[in-house]
PDB file of N, CA and C in Angstrom:
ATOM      1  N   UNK A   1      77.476-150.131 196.591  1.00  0.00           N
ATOM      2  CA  UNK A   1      76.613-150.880 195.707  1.00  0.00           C
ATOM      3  C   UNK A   1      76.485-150.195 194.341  1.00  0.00           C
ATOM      4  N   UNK A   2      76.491-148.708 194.397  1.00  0.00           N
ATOM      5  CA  UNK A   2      76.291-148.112 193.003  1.00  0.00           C
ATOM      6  C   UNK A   2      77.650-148.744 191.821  1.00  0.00           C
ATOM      7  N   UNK A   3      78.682-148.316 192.303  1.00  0.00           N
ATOM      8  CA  UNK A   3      79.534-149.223 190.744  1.00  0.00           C
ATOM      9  C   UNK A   3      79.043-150.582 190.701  1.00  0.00           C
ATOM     10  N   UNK A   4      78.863-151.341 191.710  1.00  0.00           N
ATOM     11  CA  UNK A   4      78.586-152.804 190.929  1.00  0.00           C
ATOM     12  C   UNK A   4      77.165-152.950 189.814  1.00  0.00           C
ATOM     13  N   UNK A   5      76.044-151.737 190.203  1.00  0.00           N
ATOM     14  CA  UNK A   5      75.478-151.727 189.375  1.00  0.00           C
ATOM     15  C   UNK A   5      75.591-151.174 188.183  1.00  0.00           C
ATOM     16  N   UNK A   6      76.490-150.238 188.252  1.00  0.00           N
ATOM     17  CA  UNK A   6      77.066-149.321 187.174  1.00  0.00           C
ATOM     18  C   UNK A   6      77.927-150.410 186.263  1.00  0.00           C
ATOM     19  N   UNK A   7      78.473-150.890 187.036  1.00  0.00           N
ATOM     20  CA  UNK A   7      79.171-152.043 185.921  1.00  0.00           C
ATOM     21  C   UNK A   7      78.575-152.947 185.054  1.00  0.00           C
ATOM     22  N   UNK A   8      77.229-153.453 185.670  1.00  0.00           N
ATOM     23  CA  UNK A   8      76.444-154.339 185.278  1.00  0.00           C
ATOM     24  C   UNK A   8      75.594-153.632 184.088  1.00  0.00           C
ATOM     25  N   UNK A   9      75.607-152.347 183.631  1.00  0.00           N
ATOM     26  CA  UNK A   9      75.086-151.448 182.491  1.00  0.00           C
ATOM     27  C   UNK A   9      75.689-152.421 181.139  1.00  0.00           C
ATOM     28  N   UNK A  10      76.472-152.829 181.235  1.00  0.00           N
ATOM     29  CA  UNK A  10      77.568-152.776 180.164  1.00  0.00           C
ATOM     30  C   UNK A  10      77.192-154.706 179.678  1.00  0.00           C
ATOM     31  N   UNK A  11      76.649-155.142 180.886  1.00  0.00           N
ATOM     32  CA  UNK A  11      76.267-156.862 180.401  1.00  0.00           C
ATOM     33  C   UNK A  11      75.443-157.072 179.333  1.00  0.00           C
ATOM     34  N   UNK A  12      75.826-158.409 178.384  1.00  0.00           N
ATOM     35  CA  UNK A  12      75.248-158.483 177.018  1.00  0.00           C
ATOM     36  C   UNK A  12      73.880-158.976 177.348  1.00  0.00           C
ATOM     37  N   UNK A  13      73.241-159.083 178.546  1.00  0.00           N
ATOM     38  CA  UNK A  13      71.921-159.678 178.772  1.00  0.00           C
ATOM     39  C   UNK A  13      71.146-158.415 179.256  1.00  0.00           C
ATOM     40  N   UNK A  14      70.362-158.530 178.206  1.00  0.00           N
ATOM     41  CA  UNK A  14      69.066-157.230 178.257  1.00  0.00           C
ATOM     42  C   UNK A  14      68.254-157.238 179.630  1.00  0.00           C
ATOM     43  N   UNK A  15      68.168-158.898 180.118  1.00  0.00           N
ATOM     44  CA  UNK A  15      67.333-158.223 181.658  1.00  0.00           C
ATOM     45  C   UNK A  15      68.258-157.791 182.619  1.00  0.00           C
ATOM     46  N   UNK A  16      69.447-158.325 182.400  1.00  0.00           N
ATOM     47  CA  UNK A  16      70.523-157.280 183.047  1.00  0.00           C
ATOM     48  C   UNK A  16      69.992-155.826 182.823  1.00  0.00           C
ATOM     49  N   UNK A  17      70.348-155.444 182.066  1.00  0.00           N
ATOM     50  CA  UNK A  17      70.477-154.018 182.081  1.00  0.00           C
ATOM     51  C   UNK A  17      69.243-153.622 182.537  1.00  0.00           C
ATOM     52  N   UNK A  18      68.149-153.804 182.236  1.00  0.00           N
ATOM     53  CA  UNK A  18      66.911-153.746 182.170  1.00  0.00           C
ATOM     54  C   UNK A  18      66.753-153.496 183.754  1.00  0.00           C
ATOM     55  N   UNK A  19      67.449-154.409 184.750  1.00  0.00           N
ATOM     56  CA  UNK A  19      67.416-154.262 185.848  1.00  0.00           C
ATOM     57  C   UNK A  19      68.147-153.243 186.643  1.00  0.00           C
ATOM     58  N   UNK A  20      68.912-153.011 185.559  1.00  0.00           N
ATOM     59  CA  UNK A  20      70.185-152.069 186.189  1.00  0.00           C
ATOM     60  C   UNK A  20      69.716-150.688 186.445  1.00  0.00           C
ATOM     61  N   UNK A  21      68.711-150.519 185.731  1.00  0.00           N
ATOM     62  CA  UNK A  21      67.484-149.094 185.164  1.00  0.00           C
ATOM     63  C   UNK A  21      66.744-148.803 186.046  1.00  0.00           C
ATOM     64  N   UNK A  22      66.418-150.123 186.584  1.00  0.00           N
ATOM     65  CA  UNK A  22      65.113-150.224 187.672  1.00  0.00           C
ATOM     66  C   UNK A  22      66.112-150.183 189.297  1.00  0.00           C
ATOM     67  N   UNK A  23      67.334-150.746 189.442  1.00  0.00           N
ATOM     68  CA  UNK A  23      67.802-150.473 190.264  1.00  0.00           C
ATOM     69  C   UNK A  23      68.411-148.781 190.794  1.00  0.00           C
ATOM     70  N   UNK A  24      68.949-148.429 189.619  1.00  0.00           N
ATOM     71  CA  UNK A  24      68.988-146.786 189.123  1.00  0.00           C
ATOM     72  C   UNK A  24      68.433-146.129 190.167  1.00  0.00           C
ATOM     73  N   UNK A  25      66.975-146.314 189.906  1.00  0.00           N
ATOM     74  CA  UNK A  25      65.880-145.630 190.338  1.00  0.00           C
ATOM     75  C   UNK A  25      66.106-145.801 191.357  1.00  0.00           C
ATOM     76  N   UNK A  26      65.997-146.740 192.319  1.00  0.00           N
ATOM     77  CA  UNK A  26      65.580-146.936 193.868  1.00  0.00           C
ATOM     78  C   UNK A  26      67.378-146.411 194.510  1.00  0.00           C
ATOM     79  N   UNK A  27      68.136-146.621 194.045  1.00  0.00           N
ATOM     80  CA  UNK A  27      69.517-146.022 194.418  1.00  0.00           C
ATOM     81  C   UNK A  27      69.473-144.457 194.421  1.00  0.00           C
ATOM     82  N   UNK A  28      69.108-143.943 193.226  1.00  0.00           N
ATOM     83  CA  UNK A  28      69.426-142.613 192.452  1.00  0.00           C
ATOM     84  C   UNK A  28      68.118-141.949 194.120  1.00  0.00           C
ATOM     85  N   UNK A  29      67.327-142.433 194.495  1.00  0.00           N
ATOM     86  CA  UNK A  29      66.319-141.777 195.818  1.00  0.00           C
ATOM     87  C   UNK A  29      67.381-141.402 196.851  1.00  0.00           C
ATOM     88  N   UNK A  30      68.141-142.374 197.046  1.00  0.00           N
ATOM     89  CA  UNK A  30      69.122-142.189 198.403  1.00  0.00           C
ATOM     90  C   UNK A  30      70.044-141.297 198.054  1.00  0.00           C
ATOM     91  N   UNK A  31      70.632-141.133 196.763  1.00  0.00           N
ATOM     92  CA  UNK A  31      71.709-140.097 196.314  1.00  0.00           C
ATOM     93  C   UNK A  31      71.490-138.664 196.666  1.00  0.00           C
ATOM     94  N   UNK A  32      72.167-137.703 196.773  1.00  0.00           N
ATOM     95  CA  UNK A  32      71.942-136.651 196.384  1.00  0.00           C
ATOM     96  C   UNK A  32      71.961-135.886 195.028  1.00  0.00           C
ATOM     97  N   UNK A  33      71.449-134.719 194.710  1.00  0.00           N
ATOM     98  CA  UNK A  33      71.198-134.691 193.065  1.00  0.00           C
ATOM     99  C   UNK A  33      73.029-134.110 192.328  1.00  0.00           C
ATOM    100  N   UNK A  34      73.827-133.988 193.264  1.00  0.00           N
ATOM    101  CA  UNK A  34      75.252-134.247 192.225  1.00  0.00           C
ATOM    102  C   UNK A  34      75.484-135.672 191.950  1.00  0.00           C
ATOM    103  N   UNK A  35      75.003-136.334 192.852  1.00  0.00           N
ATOM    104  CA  UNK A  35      75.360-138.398 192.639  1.00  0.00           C
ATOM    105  C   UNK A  35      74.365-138.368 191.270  1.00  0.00           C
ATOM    106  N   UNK A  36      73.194-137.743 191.376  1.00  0.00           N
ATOM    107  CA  UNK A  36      72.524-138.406 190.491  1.00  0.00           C
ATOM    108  C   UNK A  36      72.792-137.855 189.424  1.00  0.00           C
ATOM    109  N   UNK A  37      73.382-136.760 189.023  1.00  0.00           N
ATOM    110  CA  UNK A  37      73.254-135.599 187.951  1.00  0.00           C
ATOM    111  C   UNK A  37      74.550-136.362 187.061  1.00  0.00           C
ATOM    112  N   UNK A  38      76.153-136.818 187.684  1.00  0.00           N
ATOM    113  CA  UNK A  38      77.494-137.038 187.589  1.00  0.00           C
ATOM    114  C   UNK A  38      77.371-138.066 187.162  1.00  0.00           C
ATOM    115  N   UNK A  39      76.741-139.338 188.223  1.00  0.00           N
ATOM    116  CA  UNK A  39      76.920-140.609 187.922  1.00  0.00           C
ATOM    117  C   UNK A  39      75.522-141.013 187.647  1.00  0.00           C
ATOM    118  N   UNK A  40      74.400-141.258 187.933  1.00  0.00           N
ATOM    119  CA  UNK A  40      73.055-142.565 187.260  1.00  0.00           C
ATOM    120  C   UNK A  40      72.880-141.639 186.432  1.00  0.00           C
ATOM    121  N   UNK A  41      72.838-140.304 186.031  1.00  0.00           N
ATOM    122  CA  UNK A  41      72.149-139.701 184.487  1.00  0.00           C
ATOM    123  C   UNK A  41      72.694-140.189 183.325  1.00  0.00           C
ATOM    124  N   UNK A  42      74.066-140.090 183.383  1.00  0.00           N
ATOM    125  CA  UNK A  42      74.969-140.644 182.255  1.00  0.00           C
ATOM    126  C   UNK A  42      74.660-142.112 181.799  1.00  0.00           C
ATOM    127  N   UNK A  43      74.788-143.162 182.691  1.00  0.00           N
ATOM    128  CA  UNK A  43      74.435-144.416 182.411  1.00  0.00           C
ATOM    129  C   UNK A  43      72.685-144.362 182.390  1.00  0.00           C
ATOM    130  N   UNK A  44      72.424-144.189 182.756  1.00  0.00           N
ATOM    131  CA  UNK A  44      70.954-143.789 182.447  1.00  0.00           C
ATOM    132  C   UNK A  44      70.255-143.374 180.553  1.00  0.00           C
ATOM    133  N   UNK A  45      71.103-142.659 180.669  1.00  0.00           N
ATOM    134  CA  UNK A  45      71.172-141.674 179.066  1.00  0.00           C
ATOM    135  C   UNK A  45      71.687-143.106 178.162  1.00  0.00           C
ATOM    136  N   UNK A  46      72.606-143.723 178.305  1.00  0.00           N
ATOM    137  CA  UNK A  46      73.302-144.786 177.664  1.00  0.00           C
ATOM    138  C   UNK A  46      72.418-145.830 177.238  1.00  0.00           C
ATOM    139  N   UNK A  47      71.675-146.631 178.657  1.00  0.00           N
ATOM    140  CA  UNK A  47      70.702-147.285 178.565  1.00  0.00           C
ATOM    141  C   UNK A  47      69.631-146.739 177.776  1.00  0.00           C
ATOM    142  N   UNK A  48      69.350-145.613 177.934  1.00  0.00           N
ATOM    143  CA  UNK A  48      68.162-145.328 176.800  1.00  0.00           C
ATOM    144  C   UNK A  48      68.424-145.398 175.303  1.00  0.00           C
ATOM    145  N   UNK A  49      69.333-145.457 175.126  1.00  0.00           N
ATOM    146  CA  UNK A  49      69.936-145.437 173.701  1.00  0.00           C
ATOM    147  C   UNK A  49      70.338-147.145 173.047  1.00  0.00           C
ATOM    148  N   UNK A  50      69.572-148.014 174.052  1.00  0.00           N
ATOM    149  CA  UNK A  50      70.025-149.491 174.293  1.00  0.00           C
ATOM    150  C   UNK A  50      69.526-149.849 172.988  1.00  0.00           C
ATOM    151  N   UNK A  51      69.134-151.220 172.540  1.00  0.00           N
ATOM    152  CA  UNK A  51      69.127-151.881 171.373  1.00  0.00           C
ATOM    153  C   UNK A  51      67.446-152.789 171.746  1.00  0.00           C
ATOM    154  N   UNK A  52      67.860-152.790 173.174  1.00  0.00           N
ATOM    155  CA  UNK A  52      66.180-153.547 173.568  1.00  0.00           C
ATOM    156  C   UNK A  52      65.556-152.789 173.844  1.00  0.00           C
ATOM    157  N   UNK A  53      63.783-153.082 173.579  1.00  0.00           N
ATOM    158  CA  UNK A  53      62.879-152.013 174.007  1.00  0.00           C
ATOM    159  C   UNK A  53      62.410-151.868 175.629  1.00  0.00           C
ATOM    160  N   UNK A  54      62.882-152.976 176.019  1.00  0.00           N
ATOM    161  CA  UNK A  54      62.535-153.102 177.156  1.00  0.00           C
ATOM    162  C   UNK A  54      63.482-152.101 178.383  1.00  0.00           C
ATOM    163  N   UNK A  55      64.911-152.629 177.799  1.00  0.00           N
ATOM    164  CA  UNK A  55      65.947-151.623 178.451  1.00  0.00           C
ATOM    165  C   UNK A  55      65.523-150.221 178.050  1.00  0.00           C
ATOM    166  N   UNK A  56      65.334-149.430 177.285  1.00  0.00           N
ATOM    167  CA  UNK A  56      65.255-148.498 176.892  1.00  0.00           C
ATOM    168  C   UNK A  56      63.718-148.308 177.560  1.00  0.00           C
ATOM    169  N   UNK A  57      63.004-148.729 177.388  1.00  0.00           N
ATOM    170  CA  UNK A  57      61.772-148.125 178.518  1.00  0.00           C
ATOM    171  C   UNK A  57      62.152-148.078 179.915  1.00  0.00           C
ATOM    172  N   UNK A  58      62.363-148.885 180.317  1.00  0.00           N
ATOM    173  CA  UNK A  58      62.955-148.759 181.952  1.00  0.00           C
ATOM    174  C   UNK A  58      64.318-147.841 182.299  1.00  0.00           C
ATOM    175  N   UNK A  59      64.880-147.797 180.992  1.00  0.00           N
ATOM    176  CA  UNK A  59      65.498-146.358 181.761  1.00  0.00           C
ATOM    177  C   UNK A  59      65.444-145.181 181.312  1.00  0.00           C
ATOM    178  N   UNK A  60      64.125-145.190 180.519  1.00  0.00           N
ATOM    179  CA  UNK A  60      63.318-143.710 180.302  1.00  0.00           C
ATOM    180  C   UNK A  60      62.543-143.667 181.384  1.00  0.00           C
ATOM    181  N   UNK A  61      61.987-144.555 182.049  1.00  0.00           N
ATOM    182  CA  UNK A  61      60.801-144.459 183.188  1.00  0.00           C
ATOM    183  C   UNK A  61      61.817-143.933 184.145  1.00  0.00           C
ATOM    184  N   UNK A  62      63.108-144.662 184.531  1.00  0.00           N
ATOM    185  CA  UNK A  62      63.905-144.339 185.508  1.00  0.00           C
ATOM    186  C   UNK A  62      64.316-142.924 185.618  1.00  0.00           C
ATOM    187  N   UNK A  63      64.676-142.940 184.408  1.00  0.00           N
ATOM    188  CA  UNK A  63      65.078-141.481 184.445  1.00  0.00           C
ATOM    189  C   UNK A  63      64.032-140.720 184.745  1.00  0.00           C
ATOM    190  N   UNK A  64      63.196-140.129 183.510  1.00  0.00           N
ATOM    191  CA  UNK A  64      62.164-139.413 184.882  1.00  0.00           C
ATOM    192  C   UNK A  64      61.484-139.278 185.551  1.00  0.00           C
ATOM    193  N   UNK A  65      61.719-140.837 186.010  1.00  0.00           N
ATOM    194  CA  UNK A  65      61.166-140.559 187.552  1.00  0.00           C
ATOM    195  C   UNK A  65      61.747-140.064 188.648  1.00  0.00           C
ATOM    196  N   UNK A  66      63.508-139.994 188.605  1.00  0.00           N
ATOM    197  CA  UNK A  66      64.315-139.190 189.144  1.00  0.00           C
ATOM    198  C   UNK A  66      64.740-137.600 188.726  1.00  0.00           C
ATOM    199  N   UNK A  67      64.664-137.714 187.346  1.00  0.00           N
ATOM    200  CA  UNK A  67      64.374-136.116 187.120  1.00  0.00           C
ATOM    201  C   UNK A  67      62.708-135.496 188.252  1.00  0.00           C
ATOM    202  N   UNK A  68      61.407-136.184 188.164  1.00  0.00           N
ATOM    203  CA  UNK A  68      60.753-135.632 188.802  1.00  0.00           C
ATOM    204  C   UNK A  68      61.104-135.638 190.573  1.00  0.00           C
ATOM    205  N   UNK A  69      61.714-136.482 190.807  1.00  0.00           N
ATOM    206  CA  UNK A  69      61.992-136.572 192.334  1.00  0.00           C
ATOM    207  C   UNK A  69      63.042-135.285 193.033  1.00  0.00           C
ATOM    208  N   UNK A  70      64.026-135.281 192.043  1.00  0.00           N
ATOM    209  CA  UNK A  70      64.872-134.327 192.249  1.00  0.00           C
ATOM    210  C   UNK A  70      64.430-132.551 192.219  1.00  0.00           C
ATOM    211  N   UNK A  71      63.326-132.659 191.010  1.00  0.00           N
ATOM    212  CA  UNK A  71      62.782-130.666 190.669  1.00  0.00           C
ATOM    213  C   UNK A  71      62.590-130.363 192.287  1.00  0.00           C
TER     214      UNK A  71
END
């Protein structure tokens, strides 16, 4: 399931992505912290740098909320 969401980073529809952030999160729990560190940080980091505010909040929340899950 993680690449299909990983792919879906890249869709021109903001609640796409938006969702993709929020999915992140609940995936990035089951990972271990090289899955999460290699693969959801990077797209994670990307999304925050998005163009919507909405994407870009949800995958600042995402993110650390998995940075705190992982310390």
């Amino acid at each position: 399931m993680l690449p299909v969401v990983i792919d879906m980073a890249g869709d021109s529809v903001p609640n796409i992505r938006f969702n993709v952030a929020k999915a992140l999160e609940q995936i990035g729990k089951l990972c271990n912290k090289a899955c999460f560190t290699i693969t959801i940080l990077p797209v994670l980091n990307t999304l925050e740098d998005d163009t919507d505010r909405d994407v870009m909040y949800f995958a600042k929340s995402s993110k650390e909320n998995l940075i705190a899950f992982f310390a």
